[in-house]
Protein backbone atom coordinates (compact mmCIF):
# COMPACT_ATOMS: atom_id res chain seq x y z
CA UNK A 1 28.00 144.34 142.51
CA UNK A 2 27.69 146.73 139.60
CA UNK A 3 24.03 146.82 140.51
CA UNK A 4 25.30 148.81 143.89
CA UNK A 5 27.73 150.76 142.70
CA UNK A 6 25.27 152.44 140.19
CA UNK A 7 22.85 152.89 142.63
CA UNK A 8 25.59 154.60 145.07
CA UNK A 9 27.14 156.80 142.58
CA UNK A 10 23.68 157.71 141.25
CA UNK A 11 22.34 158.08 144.50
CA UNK A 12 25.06 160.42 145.61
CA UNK A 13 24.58 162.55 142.56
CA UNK A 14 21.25 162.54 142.64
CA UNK A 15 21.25 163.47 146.22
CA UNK A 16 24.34 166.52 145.51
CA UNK A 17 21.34 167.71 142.71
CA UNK A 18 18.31 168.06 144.69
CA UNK A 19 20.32 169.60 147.61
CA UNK A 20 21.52 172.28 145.05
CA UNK A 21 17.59 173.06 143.54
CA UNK A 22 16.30 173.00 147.51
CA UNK A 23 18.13 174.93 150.15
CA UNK A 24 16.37 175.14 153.10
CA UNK A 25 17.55 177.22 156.14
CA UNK A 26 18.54 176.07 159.43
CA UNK A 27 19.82 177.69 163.01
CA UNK A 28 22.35 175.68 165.18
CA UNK A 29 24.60 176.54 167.90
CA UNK A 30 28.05 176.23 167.07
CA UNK A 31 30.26 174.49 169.51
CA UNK A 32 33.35 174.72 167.11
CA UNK A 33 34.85 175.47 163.97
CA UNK A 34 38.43 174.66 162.39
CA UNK A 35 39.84 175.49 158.90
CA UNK A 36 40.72 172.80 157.41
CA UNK A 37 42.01 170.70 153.79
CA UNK A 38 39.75 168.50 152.58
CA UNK A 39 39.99 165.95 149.68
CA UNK A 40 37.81 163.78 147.49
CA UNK A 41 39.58 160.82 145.10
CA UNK A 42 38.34 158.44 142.40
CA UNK A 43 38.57 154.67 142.14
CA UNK A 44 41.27 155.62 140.26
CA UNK A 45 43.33 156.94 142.43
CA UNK A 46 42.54 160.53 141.22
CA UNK A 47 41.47 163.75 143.33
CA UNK A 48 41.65 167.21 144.57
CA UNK A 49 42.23 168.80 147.43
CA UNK A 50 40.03 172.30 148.58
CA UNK A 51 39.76 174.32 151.67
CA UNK A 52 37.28 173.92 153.93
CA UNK A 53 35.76 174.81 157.48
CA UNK A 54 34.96 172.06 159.91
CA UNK A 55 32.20 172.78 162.03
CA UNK A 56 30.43 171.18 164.97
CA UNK A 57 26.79 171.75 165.75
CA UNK A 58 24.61 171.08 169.11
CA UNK A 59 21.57 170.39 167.09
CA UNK A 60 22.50 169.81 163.88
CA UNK A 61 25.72 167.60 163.84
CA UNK A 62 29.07 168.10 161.73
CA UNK A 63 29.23 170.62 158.92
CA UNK A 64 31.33 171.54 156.09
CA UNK A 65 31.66 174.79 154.80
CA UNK A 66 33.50 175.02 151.57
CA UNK A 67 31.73 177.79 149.23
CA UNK A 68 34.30 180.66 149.54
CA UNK A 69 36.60 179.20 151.48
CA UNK A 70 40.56 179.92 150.93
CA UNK A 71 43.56 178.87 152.44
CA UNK A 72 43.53 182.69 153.36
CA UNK A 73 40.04 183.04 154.67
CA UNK A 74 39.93 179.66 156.11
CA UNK A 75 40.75 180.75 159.76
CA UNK A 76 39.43 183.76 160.20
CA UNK A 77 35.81 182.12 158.91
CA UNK A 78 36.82 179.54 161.59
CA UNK A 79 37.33 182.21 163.99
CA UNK A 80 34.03 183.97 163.19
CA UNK A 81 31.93 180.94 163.59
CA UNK A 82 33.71 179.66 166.47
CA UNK A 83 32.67 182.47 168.56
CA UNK A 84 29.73 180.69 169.27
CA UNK A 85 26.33 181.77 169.51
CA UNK A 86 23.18 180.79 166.87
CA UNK A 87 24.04 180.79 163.64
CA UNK A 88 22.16 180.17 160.52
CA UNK A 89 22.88 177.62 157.60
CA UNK A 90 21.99 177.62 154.45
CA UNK A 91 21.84 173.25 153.76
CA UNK A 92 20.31 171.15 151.37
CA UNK A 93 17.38 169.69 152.42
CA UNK A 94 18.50 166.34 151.70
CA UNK A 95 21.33 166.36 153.11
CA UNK A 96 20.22 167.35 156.51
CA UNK A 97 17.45 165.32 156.52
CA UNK A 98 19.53 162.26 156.21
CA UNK A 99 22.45 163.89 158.12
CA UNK A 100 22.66 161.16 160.74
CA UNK A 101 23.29 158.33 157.91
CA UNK A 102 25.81 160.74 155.91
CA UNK A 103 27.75 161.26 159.39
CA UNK A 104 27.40 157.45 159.64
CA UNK A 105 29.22 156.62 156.34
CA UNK A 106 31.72 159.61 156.75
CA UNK A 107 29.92 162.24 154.48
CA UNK A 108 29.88 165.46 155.44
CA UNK A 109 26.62 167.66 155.53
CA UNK A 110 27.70 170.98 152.98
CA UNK A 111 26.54 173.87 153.57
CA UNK A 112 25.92 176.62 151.27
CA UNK A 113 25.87 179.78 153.31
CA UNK A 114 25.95 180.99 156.91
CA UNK A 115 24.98 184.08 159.18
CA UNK A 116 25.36 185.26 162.85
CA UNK A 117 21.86 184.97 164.76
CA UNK A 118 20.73 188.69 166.17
């Protein structure tokens, strides 16, 4: 058991690390986008909560956006994406490579950056 916990905590910081040295960049469609709260907690019952965009994809799934994000900006980012349209995210390569397993397990794909298509 402590066997796969190492290997899952490892894996997901190992993962978090090579997504942050290897940004790759990606155009999706957005279908939707939300501000939202999101939260992370320990085994120990210990977390934090941050602000966050939910967004939903055609081609590439669910996103998060949470770089920038404030409980003041939150909407109007939401707004801006939501608009629809092609829009271009900046992702970890990792992470969207393996985006259909993350979804799977309730991880979000995080993404970096974004811009409006011409």
């Amino acid at each position: 058991m402590a066997l796969i916990t190492v290997l899952v905590l490892g894996g997901s910081y190992a993962l978090h690390a090579y997504d942050r040295s290897h940004v790759i960049s990606v155009a999706c469609t957005v279908t939707a986008a939300e501000g939202d709260v999101g939260s992370s907690s320990s085994g120990k019952g210990i977390g934090s909560s941050f602000e966050q965009v939910e967004i939903s994809t055609k081609e590439c799934g669910p996103l998060v956006l949470r770089r920038g994000v404030t409980a003041e900006n939150k909407d109007a980012i939401a707004a801006r994406l939501d608009a629809g349209g092609r829009t271009r995210f900046e992702i970890g390569a990792a992470s969207f490579r393996f985006r259909e397993v993350l979804v799977s397990v309730r991880e979000r794909v995080v993404v970096f950056g974004f811009s409006e298509q011409p």
